[in-house]
C-alpha atoms as a PDB file:
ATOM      1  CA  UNK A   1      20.409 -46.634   4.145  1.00  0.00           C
ATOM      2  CA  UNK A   2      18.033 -43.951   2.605  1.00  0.00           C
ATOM      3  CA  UNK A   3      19.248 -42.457  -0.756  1.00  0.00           C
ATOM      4  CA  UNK A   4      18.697 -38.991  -2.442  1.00  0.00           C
ATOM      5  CA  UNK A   5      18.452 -40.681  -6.250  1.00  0.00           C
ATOM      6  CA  UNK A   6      14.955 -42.119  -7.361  1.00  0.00           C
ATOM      7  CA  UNK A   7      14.600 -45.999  -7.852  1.00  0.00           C
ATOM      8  CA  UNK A   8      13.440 -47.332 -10.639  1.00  0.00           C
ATOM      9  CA  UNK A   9      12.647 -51.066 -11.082  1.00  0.00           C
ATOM     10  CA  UNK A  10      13.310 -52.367 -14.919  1.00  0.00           C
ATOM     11  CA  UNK A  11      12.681 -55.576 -15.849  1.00  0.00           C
ATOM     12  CA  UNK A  12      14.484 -56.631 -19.264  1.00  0.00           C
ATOM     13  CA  UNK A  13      14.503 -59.404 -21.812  1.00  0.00           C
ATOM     14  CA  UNK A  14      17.531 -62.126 -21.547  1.00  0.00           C
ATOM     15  CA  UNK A  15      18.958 -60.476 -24.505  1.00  0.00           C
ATOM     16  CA  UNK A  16      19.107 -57.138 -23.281  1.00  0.00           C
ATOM     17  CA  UNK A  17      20.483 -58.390 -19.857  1.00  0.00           C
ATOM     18  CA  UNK A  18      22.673 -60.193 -21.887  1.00  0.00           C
ATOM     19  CA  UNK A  19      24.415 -56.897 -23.543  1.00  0.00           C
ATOM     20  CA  UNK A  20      24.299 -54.526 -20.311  1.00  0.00           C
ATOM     21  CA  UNK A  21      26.157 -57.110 -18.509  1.00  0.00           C
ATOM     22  CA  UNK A  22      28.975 -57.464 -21.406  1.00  0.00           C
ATOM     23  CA  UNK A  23      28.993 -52.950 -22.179  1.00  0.00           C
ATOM     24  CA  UNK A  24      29.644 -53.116 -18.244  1.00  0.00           C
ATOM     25  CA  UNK A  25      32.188 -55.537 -17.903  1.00  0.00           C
ATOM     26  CA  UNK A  26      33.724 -53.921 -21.096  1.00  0.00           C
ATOM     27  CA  UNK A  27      33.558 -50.505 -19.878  1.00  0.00           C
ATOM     28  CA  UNK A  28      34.372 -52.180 -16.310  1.00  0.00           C
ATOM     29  CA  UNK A  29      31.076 -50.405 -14.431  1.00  0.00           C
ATOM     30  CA  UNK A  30      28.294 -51.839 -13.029  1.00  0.00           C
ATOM     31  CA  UNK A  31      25.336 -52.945 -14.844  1.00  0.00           C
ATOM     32  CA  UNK A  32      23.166 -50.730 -13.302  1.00  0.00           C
ATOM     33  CA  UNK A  33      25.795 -47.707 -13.940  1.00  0.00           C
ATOM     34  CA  UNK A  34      25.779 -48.785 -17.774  1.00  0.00           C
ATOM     35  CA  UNK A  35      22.093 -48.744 -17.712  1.00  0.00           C
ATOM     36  CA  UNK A  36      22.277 -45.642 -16.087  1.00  0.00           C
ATOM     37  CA  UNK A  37      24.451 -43.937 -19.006  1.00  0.00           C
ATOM     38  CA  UNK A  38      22.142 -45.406 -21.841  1.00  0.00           C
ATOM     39  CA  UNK A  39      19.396 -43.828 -20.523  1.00  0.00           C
ATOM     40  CA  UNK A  40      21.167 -40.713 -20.228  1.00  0.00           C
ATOM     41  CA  UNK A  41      22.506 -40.926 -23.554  1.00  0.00           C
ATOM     42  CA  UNK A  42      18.955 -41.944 -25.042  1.00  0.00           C
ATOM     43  CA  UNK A  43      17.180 -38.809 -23.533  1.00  0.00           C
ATOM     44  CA  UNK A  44      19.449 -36.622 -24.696  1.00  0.00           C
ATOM     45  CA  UNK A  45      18.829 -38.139 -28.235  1.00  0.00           C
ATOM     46  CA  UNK A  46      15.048 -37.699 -27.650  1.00  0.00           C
ATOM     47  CA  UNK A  47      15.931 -34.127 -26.252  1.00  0.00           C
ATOM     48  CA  UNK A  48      17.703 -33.583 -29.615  1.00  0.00           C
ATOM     49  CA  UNK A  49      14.953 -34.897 -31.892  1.00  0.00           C
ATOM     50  CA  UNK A  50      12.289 -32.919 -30.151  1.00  0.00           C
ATOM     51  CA  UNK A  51      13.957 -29.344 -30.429  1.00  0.00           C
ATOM     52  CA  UNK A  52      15.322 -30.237 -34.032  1.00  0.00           C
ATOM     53  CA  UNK A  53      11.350 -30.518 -34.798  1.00  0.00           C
ATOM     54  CA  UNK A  54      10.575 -27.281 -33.070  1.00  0.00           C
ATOM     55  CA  UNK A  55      13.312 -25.652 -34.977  1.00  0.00           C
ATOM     56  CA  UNK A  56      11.971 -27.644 -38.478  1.00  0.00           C
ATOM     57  CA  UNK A  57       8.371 -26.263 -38.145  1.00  0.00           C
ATOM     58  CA  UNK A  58       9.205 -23.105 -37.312  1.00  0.00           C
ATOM     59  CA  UNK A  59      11.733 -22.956 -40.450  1.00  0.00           C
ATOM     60  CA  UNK A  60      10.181 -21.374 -43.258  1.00  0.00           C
ATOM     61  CA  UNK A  61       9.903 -18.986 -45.676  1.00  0.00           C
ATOM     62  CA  UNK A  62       7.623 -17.044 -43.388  1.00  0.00           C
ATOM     63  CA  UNK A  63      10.107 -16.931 -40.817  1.00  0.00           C
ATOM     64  CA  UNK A  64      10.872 -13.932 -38.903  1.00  0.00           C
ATOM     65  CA  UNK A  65      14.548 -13.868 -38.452  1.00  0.00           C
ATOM     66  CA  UNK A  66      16.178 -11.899 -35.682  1.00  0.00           C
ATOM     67  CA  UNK A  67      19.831 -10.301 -35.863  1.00  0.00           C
ATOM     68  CA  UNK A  68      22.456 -12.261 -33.785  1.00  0.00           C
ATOM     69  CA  UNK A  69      23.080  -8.671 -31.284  1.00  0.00           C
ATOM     70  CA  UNK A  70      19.386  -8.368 -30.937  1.00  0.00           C
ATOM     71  CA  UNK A  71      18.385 -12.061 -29.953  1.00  0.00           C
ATOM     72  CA  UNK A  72      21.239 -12.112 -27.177  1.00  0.00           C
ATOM     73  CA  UNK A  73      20.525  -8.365 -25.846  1.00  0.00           C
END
């Protein structure tokens, strides 16, 4: 049966199987659905880090601020 979602093939260590299988049976899921959900969680992390360092070199004392009525008009 065809699927809409993208396959991706992962191939981990013993130890890493090793904790996906006991988050999912913890968090009663499948191991691919905890998998799933880390990754998630890990790109929004990376997603984080990369506009906190956008924000951090554009800090300064150089900075051109904008007021709050004129950035959302």
């Amino acid at each position: 049966m065809p699927t809409l979602k993208q396959r991706i093939s992962l191939s981990v260590p013993d130890d890493v199987g090793n904790v996906l299988t006991r988050l999912a049976k913890r968090d009663q899921t499948t191991v691919s659905t905890k998998a799933l959900d880390l990754v998630r969680f890990a790109l929004e992390i990376e997603e984080d880090m990369a506009l906190g360092a956008l924000a951090q070199a554009r800090d300064g004392k150089k900075a051109k601020f904008v007021a709050h009525d004129a950035a959302w008009a």
